[in-house]
PDB file of N, CA and C in Angstrom:
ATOM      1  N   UNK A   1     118.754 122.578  91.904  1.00  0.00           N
ATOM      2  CA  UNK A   1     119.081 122.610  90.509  1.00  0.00           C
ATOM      3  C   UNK A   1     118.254 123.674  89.789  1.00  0.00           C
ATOM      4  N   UNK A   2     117.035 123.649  90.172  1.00  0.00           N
ATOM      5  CA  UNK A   2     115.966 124.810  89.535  1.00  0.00           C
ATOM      6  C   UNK A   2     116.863 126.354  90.319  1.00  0.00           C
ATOM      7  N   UNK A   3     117.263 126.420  91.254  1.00  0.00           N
ATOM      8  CA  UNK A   3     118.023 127.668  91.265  1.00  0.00           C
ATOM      9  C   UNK A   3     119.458 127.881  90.432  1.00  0.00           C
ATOM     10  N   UNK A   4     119.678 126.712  90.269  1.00  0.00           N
ATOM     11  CA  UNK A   4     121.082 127.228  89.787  1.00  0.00           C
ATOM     12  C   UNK A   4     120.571 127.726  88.251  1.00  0.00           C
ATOM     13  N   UNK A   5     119.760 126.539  87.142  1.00  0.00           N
ATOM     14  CA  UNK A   5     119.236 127.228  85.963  1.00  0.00           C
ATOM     15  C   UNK A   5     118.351 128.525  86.071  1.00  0.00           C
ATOM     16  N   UNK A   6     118.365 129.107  87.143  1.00  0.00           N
ATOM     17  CA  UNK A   6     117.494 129.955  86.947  1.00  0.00           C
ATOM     18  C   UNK A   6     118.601 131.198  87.241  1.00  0.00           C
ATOM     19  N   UNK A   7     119.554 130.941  87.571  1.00  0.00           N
ATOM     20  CA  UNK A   7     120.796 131.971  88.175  1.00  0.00           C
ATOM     21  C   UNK A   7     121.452 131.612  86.654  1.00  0.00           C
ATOM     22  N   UNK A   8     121.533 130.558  85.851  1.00  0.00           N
ATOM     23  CA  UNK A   8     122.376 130.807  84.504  1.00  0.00           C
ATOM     24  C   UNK A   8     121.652 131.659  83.445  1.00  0.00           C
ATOM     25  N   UNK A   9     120.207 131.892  83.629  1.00  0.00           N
ATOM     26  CA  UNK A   9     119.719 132.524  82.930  1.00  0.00           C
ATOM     27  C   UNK A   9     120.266 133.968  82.535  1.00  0.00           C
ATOM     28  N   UNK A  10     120.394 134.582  84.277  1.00  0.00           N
ATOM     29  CA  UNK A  10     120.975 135.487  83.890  1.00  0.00           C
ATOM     30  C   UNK A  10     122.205 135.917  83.423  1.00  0.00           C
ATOM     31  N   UNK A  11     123.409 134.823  83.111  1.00  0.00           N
ATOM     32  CA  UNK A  11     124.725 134.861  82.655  1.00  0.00           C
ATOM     33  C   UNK A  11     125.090 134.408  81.397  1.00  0.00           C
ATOM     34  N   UNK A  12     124.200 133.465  80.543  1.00  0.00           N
ATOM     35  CA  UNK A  12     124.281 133.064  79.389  1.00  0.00           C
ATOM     36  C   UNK A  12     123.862 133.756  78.274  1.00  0.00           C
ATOM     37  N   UNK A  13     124.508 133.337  77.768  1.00  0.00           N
ATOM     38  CA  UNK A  13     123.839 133.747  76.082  1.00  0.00           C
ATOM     39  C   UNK A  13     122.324 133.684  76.080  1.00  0.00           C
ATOM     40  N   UNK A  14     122.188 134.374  74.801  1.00  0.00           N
ATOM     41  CA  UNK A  14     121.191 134.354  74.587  1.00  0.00           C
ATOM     42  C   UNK A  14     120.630 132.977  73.546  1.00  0.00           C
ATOM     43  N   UNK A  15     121.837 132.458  72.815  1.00  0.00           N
ATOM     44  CA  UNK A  15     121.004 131.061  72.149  1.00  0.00           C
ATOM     45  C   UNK A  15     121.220 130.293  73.087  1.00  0.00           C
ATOM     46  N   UNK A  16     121.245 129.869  74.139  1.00  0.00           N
ATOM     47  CA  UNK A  16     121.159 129.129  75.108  1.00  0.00           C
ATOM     48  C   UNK A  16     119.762 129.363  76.394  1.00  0.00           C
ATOM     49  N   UNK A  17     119.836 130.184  76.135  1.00  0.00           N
ATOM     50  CA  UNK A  17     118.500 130.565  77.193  1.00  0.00           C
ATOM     51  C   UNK A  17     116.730 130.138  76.640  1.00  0.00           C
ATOM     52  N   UNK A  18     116.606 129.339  75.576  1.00  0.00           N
ATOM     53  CA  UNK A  18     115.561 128.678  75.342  1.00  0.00           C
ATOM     54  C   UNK A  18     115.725 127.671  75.686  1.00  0.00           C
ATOM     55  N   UNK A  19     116.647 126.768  75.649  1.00  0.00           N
ATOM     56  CA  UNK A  19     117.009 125.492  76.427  1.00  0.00           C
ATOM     57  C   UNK A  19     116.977 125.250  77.947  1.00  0.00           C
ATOM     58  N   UNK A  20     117.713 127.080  78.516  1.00  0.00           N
ATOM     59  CA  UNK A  20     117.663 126.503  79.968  1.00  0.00           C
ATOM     60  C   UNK A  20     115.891 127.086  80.431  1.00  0.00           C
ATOM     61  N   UNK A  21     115.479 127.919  79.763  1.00  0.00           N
ATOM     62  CA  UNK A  21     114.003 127.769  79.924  1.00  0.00           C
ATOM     63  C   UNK A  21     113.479 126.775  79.943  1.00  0.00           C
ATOM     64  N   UNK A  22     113.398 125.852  78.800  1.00  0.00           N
ATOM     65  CA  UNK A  22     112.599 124.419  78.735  1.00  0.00           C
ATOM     66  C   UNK A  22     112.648 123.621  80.213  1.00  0.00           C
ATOM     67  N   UNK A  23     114.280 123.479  80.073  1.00  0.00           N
ATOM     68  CA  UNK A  23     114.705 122.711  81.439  1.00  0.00           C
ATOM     69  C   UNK A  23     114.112 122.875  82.619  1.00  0.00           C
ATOM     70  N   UNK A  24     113.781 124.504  82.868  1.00  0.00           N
ATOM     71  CA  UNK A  24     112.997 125.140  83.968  1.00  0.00           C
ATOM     72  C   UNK A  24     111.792 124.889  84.096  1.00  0.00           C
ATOM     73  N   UNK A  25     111.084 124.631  82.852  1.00  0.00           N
ATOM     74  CA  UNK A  25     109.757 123.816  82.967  1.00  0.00           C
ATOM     75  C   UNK A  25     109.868 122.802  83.209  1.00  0.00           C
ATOM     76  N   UNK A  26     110.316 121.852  82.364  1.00  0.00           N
ATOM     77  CA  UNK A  26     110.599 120.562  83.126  1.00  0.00           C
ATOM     78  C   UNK A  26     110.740 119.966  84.873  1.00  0.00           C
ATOM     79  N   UNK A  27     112.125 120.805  84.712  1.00  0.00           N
ATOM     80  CA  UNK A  27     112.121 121.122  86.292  1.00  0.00           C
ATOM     81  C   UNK A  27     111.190 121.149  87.481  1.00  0.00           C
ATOM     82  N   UNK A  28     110.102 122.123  87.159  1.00  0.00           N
ATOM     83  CA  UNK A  28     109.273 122.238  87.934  1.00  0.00           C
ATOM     84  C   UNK A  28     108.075 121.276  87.643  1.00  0.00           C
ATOM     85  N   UNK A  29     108.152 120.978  86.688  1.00  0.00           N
ATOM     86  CA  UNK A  29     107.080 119.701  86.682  1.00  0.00           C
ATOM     87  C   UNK A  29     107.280 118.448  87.250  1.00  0.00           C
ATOM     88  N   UNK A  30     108.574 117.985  87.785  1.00  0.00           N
ATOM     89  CA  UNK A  30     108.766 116.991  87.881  1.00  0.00           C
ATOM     90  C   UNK A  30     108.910 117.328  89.765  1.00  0.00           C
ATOM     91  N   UNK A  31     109.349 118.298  89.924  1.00  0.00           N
ATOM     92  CA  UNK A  31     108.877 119.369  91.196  1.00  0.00           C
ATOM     93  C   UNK A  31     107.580 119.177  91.954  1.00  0.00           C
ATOM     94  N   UNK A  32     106.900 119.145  91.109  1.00  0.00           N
ATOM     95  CA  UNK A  32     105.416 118.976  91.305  1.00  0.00           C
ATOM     96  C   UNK A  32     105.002 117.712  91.107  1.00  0.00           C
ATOM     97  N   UNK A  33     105.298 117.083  90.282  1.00  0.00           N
ATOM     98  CA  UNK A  33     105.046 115.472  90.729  1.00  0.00           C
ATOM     99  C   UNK A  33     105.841 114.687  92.015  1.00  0.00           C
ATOM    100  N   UNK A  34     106.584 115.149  92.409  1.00  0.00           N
ATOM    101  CA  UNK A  34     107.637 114.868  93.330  1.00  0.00           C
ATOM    102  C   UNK A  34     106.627 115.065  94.797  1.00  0.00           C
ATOM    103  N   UNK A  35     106.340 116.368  94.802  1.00  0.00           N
ATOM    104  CA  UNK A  35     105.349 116.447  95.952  1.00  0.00           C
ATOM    105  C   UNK A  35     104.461 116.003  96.003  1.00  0.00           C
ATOM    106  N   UNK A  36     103.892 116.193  94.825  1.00  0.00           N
ATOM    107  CA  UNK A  36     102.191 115.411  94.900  1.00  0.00           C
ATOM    108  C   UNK A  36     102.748 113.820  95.726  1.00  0.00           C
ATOM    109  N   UNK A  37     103.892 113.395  95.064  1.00  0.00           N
ATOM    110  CA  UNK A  37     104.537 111.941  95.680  1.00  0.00           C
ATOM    111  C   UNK A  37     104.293 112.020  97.095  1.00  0.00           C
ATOM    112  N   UNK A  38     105.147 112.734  97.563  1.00  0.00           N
ATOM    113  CA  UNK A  38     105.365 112.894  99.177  1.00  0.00           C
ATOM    114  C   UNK A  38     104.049 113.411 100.020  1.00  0.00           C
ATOM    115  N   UNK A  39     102.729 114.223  99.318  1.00  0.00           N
ATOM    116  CA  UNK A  39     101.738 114.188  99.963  1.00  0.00           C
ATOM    117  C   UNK A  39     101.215 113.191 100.302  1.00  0.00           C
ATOM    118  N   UNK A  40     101.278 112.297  98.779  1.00  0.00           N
ATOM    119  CA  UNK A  40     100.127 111.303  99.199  1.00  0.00           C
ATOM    120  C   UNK A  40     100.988 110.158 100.138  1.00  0.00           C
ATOM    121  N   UNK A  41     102.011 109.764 100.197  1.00  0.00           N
ATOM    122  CA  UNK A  41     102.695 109.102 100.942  1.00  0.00           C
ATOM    123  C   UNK A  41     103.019 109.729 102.395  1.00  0.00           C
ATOM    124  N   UNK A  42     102.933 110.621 103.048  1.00  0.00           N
ATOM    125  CA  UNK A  42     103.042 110.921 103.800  1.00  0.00           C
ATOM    126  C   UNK A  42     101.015 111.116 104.466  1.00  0.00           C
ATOM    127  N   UNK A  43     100.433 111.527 104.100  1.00  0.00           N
ATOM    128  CA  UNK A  43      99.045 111.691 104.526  1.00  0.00           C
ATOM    129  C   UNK A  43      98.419 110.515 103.822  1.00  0.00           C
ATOM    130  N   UNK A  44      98.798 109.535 103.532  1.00  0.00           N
ATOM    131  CA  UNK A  44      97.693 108.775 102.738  1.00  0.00           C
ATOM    132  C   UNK A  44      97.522 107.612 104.154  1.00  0.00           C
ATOM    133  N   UNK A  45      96.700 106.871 103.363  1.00  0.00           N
ATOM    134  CA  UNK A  45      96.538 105.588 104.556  1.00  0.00           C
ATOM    135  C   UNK A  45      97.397 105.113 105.637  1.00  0.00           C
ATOM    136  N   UNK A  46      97.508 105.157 107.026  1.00  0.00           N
ATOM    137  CA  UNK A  46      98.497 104.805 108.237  1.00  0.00           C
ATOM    138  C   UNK A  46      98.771 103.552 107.702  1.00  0.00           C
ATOM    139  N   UNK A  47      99.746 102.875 107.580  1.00  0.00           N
ATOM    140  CA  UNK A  47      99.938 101.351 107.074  1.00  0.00           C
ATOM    141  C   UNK A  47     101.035 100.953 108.643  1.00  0.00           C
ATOM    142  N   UNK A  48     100.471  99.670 109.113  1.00  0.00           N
ATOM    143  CA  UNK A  48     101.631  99.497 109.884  1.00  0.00           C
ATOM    144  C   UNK A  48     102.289  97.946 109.480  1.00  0.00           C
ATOM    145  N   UNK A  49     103.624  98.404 110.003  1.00  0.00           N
ATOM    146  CA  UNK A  49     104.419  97.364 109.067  1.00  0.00           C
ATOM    147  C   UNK A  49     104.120  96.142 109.106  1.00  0.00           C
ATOM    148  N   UNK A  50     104.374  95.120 108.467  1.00  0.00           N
ATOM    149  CA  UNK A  50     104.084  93.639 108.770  1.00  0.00           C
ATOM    150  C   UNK A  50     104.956  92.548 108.597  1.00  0.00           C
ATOM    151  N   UNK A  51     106.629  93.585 108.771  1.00  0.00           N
ATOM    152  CA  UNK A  51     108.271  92.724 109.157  1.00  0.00           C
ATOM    153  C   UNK A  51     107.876  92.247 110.448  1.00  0.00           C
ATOM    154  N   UNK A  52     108.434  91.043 110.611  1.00  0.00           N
ATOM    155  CA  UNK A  52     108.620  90.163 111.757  1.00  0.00           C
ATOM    156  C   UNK A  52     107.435  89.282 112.572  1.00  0.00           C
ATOM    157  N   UNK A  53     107.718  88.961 113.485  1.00  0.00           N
ATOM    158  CA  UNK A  53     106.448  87.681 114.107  1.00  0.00           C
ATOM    159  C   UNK A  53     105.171  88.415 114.407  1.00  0.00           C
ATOM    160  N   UNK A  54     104.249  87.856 114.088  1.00  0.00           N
ATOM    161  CA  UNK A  54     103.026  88.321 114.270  1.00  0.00           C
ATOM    162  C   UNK A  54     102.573  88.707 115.159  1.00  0.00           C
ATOM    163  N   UNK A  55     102.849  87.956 116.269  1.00  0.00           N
ATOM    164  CA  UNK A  55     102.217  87.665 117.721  1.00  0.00           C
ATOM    165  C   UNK A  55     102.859  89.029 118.359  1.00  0.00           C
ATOM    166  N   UNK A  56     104.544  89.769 117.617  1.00  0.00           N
ATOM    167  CA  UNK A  56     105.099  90.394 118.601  1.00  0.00           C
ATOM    168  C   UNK A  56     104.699  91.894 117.982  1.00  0.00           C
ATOM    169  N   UNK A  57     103.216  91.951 116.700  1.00  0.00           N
ATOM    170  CA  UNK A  57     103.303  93.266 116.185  1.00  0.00           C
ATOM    171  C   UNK A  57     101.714  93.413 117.327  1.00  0.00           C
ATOM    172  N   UNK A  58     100.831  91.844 117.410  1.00  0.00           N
ATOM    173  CA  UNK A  58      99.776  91.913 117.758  1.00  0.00           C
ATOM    174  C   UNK A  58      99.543  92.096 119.080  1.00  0.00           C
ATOM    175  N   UNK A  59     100.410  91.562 119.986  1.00  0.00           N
ATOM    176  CA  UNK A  59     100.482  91.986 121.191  1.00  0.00           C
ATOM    177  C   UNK A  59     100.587  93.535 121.924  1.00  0.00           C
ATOM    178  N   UNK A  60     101.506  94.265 121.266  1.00  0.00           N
ATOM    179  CA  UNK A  60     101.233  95.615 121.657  1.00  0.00           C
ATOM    180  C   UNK A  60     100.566  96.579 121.361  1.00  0.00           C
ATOM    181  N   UNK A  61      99.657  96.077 119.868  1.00  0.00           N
ATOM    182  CA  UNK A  61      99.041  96.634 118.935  1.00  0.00           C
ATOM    183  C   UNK A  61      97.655  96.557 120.316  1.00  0.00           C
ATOM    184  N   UNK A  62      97.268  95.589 120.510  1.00  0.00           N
ATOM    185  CA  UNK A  62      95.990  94.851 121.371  1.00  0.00           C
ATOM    186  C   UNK A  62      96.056  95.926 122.781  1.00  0.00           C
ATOM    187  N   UNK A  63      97.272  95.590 123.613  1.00  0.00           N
ATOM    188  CA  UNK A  63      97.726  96.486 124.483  1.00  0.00           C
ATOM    189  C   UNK A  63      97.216  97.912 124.641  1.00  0.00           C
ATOM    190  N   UNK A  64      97.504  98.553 123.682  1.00  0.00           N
ATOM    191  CA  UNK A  64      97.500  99.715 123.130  1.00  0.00           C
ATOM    192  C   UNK A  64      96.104 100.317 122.721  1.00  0.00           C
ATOM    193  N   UNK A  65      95.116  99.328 122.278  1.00  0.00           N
ATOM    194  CA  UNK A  65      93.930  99.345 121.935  1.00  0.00           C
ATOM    195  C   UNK A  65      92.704  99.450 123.304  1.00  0.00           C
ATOM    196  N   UNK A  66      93.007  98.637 124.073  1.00  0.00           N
ATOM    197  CA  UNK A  66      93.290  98.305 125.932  1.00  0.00           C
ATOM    198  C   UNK A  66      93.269  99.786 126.486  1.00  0.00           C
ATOM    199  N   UNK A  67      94.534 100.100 126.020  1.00  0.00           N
ATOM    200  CA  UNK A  67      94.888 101.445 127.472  1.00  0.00           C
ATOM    201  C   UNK A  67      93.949 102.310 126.543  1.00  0.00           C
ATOM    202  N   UNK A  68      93.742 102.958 125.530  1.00  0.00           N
ATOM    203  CA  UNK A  68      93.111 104.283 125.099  1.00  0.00           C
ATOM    204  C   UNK A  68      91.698 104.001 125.276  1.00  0.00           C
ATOM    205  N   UNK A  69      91.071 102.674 125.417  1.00  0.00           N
ATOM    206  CA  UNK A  69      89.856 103.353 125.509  1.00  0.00           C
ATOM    207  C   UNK A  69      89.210 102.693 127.441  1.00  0.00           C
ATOM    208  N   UNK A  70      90.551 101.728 128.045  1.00  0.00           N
ATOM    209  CA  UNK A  70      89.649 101.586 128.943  1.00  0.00           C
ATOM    210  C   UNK A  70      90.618 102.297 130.266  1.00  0.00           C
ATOM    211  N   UNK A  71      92.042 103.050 130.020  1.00  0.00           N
ATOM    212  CA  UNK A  71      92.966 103.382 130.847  1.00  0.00           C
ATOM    213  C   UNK A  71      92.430 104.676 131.369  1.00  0.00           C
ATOM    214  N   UNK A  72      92.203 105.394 131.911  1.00  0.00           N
ATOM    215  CA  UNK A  72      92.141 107.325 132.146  1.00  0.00           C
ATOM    216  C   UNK A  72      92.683 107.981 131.467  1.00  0.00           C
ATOM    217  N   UNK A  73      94.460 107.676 131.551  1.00  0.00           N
ATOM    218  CA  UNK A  73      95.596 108.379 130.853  1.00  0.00           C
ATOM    219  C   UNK A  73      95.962 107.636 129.525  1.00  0.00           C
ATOM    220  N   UNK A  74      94.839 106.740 129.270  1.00  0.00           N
ATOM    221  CA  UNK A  74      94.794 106.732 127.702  1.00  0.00           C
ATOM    222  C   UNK A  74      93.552 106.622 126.970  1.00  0.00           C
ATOM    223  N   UNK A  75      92.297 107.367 127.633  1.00  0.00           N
ATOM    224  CA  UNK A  75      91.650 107.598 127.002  1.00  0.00           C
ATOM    225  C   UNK A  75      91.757 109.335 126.827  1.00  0.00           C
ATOM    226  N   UNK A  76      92.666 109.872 127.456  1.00  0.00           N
ATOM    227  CA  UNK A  76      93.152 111.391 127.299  1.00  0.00           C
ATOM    228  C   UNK A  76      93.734 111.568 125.972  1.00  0.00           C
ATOM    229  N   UNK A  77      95.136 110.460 125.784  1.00  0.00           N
ATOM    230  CA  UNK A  77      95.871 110.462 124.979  1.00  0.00           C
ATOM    231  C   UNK A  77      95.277 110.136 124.054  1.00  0.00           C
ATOM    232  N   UNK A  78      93.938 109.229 123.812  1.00  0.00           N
ATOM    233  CA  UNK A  78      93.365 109.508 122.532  1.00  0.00           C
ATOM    234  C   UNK A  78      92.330 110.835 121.848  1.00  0.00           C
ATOM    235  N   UNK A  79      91.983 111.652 123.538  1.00  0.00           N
ATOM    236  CA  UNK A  79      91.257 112.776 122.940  1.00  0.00           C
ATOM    237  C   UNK A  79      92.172 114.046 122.250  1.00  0.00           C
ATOM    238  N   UNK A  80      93.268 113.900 122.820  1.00  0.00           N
ATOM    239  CA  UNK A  80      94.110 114.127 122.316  1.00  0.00           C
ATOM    240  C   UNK A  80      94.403 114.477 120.481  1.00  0.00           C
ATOM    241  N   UNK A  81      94.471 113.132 120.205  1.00  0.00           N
ATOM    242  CA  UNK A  81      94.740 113.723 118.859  1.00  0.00           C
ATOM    243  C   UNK A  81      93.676 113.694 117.626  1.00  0.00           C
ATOM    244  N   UNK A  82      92.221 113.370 117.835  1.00  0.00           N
ATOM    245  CA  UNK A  82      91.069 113.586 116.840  1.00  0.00           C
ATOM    246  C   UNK A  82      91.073 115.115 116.107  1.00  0.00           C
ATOM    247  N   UNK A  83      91.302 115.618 117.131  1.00  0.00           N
ATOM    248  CA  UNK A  83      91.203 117.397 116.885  1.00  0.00           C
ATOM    249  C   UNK A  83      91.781 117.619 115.510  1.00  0.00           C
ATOM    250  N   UNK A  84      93.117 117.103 115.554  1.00  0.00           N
ATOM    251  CA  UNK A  84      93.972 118.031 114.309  1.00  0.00           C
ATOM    252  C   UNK A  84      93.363 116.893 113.497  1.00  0.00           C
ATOM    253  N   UNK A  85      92.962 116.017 113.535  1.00  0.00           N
ATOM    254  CA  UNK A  85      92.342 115.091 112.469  1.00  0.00           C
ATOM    255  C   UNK A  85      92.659 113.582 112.134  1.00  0.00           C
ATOM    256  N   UNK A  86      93.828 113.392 113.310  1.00  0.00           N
ATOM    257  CA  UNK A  86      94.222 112.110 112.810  1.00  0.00           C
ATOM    258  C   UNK A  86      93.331 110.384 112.700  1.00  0.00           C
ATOM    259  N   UNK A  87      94.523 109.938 111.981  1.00  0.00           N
ATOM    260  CA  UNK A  87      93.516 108.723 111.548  1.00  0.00           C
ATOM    261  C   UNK A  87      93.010 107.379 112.922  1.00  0.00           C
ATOM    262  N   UNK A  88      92.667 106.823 113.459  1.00  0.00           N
ATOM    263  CA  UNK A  88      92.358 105.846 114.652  1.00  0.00           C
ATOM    264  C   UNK A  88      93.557 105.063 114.324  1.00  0.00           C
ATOM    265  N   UNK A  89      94.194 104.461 113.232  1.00  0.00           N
ATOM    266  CA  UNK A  89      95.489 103.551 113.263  1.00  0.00           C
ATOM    267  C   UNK A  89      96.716 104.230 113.471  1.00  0.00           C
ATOM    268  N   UNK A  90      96.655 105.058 113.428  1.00  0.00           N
ATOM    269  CA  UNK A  90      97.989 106.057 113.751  1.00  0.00           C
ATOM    270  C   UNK A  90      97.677 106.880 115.156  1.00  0.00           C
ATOM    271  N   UNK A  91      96.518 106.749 116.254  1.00  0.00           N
ATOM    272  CA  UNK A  91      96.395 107.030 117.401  1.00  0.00           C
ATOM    273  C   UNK A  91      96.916 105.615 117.952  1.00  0.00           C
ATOM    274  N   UNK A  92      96.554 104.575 117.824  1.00  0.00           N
ATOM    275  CA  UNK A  92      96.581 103.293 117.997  1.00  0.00           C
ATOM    276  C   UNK A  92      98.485 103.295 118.009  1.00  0.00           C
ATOM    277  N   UNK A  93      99.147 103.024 116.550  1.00  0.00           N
ATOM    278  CA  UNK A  93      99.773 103.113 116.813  1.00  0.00           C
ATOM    279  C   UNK A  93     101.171 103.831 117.712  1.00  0.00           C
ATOM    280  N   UNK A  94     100.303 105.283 117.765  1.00  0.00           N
ATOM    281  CA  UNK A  94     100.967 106.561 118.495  1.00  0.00           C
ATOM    282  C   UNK A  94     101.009 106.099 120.057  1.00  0.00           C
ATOM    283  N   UNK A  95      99.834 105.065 120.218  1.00  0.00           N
ATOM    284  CA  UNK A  95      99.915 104.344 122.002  1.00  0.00           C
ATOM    285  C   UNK A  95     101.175 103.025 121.895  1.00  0.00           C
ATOM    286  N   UNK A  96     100.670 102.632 120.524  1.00  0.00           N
ATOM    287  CA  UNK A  96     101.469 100.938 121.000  1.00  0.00           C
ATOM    288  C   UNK A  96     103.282 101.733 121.519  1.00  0.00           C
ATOM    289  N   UNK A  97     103.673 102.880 120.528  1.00  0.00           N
ATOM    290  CA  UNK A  97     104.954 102.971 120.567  1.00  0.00           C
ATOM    291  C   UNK A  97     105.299 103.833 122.131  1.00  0.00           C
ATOM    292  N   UNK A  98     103.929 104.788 123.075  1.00  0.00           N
ATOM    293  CA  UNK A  98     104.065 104.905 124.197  1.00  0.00           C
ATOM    294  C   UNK A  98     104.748 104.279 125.354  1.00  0.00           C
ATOM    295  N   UNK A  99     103.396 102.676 124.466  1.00  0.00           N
ATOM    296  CA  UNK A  99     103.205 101.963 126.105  1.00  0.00           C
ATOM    297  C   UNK A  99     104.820 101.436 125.817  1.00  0.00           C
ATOM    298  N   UNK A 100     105.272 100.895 124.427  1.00  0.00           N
ATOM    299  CA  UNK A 100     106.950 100.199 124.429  1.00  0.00           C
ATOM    300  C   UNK A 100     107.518 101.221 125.541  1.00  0.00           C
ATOM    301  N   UNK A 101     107.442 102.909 124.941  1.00  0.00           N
ATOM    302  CA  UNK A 101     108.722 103.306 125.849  1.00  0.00           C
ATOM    303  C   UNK A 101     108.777 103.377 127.147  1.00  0.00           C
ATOM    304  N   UNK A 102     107.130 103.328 127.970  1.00  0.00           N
ATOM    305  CA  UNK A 102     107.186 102.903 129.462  1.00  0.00           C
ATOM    306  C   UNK A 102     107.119 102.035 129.860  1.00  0.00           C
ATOM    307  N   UNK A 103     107.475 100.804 128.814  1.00  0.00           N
ATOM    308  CA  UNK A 103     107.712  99.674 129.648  1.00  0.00           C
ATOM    309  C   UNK A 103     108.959  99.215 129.357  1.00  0.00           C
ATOM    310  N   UNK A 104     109.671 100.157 128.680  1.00  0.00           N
ATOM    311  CA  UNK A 104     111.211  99.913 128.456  1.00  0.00           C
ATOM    312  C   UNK A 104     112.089 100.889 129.616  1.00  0.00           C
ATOM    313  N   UNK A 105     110.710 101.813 130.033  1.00  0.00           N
ATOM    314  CA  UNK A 105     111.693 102.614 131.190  1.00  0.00           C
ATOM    315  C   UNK A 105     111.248 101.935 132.247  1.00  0.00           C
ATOM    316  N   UNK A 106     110.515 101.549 132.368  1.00  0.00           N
ATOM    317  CA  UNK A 106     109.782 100.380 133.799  1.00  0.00           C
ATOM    318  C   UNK A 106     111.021  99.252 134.251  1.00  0.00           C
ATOM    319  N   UNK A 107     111.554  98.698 133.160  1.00  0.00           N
ATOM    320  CA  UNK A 107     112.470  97.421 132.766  1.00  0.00           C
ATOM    321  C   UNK A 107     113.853  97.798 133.157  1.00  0.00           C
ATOM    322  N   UNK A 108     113.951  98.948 132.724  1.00  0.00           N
ATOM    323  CA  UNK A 108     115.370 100.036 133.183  1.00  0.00           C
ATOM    324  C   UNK A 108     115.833  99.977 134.242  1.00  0.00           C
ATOM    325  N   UNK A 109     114.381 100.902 134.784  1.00  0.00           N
ATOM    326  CA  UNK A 109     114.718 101.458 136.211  1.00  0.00           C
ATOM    327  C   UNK A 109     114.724 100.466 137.230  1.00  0.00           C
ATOM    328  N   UNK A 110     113.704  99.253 136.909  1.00  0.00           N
ATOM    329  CA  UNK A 110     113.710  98.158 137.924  1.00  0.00           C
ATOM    330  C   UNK A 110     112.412  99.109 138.657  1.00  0.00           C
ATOM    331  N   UNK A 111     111.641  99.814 138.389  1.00  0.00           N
ATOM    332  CA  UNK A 111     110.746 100.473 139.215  1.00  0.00           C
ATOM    333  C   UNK A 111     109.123 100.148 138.644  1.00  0.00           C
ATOM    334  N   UNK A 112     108.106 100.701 139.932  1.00  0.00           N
ATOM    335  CA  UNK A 112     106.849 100.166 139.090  1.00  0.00           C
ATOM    336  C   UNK A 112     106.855 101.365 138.278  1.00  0.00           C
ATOM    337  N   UNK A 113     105.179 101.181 137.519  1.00  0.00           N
ATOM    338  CA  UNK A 113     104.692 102.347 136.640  1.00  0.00           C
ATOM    339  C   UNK A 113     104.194 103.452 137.287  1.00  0.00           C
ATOM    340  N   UNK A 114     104.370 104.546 137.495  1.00  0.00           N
ATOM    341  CA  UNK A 114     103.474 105.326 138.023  1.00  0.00           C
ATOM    342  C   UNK A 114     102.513 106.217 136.880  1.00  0.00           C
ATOM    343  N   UNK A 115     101.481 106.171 136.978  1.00  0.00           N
ATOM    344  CA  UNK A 115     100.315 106.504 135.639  1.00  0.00           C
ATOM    345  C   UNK A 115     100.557 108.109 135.235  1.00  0.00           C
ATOM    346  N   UNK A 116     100.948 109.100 136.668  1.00  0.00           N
ATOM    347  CA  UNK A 116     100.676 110.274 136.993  1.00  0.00           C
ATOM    348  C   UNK A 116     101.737 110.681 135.483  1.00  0.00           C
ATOM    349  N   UNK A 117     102.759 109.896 135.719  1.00  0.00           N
ATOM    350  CA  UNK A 117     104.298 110.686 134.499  1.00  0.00           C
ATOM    351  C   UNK A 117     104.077 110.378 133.038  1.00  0.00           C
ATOM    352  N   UNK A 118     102.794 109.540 132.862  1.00  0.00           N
ATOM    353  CA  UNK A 118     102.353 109.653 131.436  1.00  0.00           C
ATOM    354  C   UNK A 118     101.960 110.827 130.732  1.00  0.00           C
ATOM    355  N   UNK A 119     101.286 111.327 131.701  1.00  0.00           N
ATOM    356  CA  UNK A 119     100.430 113.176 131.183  1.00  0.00           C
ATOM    357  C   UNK A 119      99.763 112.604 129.896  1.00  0.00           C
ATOM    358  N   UNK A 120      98.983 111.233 129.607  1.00  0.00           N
ATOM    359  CA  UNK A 120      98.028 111.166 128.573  1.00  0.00           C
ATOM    360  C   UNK A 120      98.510 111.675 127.406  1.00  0.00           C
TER     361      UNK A 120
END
C-alpha cells in the first residue's frame, strides 16, 4: 500500500498530494510498529506450548534433555547451536522435535536406531 501511495504521488494533483503525504507517514509508522511487533515476537522469550496432556509435552521434553547432554550425538547437536546465540529452551526444544522424528522413522521402518544417521 505504501508503494502504491507513493506511485499516486506522482499522478495526482497537486491538492491531493498533502493528504497522500500524511498517509505516507502514517503508513510507515504503523510499518514500524508492525516490525518492532514481529521482532519482539519472533526473538523474544522461546515459550513452549502448553495445549494438551502434560505428561505427553513432559515426556519428550525430559527425553530430549537426556540425549543433549548425556548422548554423543546429542551433546554435538547442542554444541551446535550456542554459537549463533540461541536460547537453551529452544535447543531443548530443537532435540525434543529431533528425537519425535527418529522415532517416528524408527516406528515406520520397523527398524532399530542407528546413532551414525543423526549427524548431531
Amino acid at each position: 500500500m505504501r508503494t502504491q501511495e507513493s506511485n499516486r504521488l506522482e499522478v495526482d494533483l497537486d491538492a491531493v498530494k498533502p493528504g497522500i503525504t500524511e498517509h505516507i507517514v502514517w503508513l510507515d509508522k504503523q510499518i514500524s510498529t508492525v516490525a518492532k511487533m514481529i521482532h519482539a515476537h519472533i526473538d523474544g522469550e522461546p515459550r513452549l506450548s502448553k495445549i494438551g496432556h502434560a505428561l505427553l509435552r513432559k515426556v519428550p521434553y525430559l527425553l530430549a534433555m537426556v540425549t543433549l547432554y548425556k548422548a554423543a550425538w546429542g551433546r554435538r547437536f547442542r554444541e551446535r547451536f550456542p554459537a549463533p546465540g540461541k536460547a537453551p529452551k529452544l535447543i531443548i526444544k530443537a532435540m525434543t522435535r529431533k528425537l519425535t522424528h527418529v522415532a517416528f522413522g524408527v516406528l515406520m521402518t520397523v527398524k532399530n536406531s542407528v546413532p551414525a544417521l543423526h549427524r548431531g
